[in-house]
N, C-alpha and C. Protein backbone atom coordinates (compact mmCIF):
# COMPACT_ATOMS: atom_id res chain seq x y z
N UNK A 1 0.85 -1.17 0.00
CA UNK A 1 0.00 0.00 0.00
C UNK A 1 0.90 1.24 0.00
N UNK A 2 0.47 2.01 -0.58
CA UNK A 2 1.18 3.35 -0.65
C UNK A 2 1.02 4.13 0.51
N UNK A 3 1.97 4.79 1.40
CA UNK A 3 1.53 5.49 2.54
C UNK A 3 1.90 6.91 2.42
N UNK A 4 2.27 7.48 0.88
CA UNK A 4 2.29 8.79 0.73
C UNK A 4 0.86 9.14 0.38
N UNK A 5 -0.21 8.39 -0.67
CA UNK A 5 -1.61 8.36 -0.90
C UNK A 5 -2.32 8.86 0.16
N UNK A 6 -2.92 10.20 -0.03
CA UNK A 6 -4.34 10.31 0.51
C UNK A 6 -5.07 8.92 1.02
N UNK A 7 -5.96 9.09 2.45
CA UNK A 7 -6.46 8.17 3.05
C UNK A 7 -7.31 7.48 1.89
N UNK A 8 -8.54 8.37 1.15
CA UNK A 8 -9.26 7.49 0.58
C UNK A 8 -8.54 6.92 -0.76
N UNK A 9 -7.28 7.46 -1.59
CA UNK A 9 -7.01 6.40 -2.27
C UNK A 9 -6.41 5.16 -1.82
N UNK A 10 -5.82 5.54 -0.64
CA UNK A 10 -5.16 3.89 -0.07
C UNK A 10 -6.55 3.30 0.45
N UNK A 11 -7.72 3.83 1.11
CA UNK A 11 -8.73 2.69 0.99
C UNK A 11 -9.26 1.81 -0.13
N UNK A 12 -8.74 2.33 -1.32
CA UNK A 12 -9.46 1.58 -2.71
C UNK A 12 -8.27 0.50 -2.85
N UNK A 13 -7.11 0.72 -2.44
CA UNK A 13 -6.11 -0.25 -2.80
C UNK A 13 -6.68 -1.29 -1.70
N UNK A 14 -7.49 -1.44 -0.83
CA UNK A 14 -7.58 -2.70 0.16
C UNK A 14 -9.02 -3.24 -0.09
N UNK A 15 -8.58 -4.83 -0.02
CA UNK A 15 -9.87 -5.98 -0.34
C UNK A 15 -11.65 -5.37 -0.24
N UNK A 16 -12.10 -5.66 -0.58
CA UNK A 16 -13.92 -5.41 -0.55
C UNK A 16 -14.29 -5.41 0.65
N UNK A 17 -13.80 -6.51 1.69
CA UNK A 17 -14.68 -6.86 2.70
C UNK A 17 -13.47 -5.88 3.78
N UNK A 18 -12.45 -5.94 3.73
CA UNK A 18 -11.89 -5.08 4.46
C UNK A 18 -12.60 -3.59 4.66
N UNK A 19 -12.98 -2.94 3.44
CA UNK A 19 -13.36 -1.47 3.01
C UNK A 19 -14.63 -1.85 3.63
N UNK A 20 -15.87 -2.68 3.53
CA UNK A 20 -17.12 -2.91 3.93
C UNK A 20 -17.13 -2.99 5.48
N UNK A 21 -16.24 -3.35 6.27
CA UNK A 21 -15.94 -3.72 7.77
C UNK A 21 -15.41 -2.53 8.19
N UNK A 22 -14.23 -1.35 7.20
CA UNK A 22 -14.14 -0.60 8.00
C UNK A 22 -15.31 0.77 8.06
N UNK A 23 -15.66 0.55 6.67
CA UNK A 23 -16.89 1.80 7.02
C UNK A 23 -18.11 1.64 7.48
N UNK A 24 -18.02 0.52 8.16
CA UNK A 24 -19.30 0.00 9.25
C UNK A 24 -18.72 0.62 10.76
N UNK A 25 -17.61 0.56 10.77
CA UNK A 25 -17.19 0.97 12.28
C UNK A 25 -17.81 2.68 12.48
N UNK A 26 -18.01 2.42 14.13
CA UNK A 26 -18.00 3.63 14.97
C UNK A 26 -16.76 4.49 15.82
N UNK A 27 -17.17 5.90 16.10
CA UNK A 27 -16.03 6.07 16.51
C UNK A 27 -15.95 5.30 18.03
N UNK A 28 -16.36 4.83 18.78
CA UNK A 28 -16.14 3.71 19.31
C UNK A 28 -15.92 2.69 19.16
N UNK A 29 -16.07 1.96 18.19
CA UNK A 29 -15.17 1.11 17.76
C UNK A 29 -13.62 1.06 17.37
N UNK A 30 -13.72 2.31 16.74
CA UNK A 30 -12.04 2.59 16.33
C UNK A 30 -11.30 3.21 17.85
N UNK A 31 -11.80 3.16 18.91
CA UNK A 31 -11.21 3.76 19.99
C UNK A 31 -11.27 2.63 20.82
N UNK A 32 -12.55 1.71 20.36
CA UNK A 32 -12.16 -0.24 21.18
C UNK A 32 -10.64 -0.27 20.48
N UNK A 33 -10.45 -0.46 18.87
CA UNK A 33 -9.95 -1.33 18.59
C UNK A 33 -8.10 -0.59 18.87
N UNK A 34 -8.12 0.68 19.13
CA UNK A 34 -7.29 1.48 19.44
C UNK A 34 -6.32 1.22 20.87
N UNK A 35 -7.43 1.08 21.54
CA UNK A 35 -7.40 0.12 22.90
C UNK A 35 -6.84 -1.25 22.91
N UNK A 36 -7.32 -1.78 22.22
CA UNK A 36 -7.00 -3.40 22.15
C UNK A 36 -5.49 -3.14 21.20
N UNK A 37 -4.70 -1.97 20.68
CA UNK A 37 -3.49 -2.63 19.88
C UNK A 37 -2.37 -2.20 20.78
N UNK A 38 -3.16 -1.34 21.83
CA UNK A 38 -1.38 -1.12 22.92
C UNK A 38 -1.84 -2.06 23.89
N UNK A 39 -3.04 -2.62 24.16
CA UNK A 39 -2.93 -3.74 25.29
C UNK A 39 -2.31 -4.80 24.35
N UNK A 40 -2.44 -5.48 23.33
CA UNK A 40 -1.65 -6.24 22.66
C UNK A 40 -0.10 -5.91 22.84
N UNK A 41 -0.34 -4.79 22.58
CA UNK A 41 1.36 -4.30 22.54
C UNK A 41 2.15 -4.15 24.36
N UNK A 42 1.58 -3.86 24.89
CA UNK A 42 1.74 -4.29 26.37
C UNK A 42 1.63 -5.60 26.65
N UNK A 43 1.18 -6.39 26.52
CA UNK A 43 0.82 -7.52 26.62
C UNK A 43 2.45 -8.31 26.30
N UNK A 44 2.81 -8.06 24.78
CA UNK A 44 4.23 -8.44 24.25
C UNK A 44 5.13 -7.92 24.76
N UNK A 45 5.19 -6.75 24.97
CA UNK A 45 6.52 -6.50 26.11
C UNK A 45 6.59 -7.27 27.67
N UNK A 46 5.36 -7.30 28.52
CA UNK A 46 5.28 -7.69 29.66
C UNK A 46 5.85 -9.37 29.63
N UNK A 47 4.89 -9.72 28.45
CA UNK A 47 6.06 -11.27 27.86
C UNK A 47 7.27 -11.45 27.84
N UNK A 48 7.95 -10.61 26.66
CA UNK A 48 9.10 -10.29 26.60
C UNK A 48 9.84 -10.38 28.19
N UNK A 49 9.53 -9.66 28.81
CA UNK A 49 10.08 -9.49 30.18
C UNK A 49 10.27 -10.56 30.62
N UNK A 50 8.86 -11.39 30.89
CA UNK A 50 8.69 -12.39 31.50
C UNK A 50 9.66 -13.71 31.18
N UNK A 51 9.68 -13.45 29.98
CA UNK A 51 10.59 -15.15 29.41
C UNK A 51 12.13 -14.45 29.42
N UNK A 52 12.30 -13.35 29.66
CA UNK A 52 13.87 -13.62 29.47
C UNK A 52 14.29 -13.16 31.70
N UNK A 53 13.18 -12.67 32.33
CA UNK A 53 13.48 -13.20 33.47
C UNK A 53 13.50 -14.34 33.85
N UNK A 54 12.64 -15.52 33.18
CA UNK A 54 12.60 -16.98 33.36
C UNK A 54 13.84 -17.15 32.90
N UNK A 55 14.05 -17.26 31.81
CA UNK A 55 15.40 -17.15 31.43
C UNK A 55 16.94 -17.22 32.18
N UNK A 56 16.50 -15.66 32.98
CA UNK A 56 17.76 -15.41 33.41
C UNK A 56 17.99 -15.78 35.37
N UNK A 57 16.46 -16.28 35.57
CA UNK A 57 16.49 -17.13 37.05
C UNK A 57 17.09 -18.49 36.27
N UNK A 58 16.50 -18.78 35.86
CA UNK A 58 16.94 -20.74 35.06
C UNK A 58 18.77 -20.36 34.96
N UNK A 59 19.53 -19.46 34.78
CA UNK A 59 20.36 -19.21 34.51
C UNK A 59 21.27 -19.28 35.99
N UNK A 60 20.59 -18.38 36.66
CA UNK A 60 21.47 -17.99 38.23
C UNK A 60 20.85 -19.47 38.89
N UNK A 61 19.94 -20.34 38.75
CA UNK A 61 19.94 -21.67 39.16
C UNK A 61 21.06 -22.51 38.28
N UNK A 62 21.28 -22.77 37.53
CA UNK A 62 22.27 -23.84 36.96
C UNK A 62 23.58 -23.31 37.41
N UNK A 63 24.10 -22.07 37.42
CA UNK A 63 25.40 -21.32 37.69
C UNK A 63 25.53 -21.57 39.22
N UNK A 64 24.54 -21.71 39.77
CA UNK A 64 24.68 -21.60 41.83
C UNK A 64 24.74 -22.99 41.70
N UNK A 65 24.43 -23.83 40.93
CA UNK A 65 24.98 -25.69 41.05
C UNK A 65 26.27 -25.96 40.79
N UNK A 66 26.79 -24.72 39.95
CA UNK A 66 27.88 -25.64 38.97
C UNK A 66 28.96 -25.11 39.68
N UNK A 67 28.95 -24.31 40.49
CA UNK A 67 29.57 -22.96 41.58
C UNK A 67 29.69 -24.24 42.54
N UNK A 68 28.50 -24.48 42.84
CA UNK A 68 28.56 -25.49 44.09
C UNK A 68 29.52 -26.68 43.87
N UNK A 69 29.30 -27.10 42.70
CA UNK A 69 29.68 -28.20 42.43
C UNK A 69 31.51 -28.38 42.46
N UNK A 70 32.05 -26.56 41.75
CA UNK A 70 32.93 -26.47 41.48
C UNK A 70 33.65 -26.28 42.75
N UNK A 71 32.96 -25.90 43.72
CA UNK A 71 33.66 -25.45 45.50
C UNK A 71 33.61 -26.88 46.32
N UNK A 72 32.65 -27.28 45.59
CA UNK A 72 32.86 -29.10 46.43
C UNK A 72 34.29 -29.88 45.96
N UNK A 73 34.41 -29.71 44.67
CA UNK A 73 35.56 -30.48 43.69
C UNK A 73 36.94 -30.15 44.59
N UNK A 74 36.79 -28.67 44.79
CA UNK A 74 38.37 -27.83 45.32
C UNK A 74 38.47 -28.11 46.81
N UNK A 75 37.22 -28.60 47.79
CA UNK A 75 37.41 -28.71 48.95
C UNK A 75 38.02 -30.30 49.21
N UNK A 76 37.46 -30.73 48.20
CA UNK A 76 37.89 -32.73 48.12
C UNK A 76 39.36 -32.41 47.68
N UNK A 77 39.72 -31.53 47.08
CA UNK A 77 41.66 -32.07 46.72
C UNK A 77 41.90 -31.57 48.03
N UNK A 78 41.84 -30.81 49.23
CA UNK A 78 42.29 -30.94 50.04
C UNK A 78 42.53 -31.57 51.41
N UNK A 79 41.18 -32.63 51.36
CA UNK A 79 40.87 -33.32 52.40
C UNK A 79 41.91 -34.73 52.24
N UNK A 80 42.37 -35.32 53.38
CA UNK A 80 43.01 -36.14 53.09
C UNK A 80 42.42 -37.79 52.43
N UNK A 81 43.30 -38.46 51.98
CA UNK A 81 42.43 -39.71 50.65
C UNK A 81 41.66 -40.53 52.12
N UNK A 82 40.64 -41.25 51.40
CA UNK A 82 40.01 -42.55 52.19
C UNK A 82 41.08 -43.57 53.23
N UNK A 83 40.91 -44.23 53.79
CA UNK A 83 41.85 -44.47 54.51
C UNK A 83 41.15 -46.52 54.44
């Protein structure tokens, strides 16, 4: 679609039923659907957040094992052998 075009020629460039659906809307509708694209869009950031804090706990859990694991290894070379 051309986005230098005047509004109503870029409406003729879009499908029949698209053009029929949007000039049925109210201005409440276009202020629902206005509504609904930053809660979408909020919605994807708050995600975003969410999986790369999962992420980055799953992260500081495997590192506090392997830490552990690695301070257990260094305390055994110094203990004396089985007897």
């Amino acid at each position: 679609m051309d986005e230098t075009a005047k509004p109503a020629e870029r409406m003729a460039e879009l499908p029949e039923e698209t053009r029929e659906f949007l000039a049925q809307l109210r201005e409440e509708d276009i202020a629902t659907l206005k509504d609904g694209v930053r809660l979408v869009n909020a919605i994807r950031t708050v995600g975003t957040f969410m999986k790369w804090l999962i992420v980055g706990f799953l992260g500081f859990v495997v590192g506090v094992v392997m830490l552990g694991e690695s301070v257990l290894k260094i305390i055994a070379w110094f203990r004396p052998p089985p007897v």
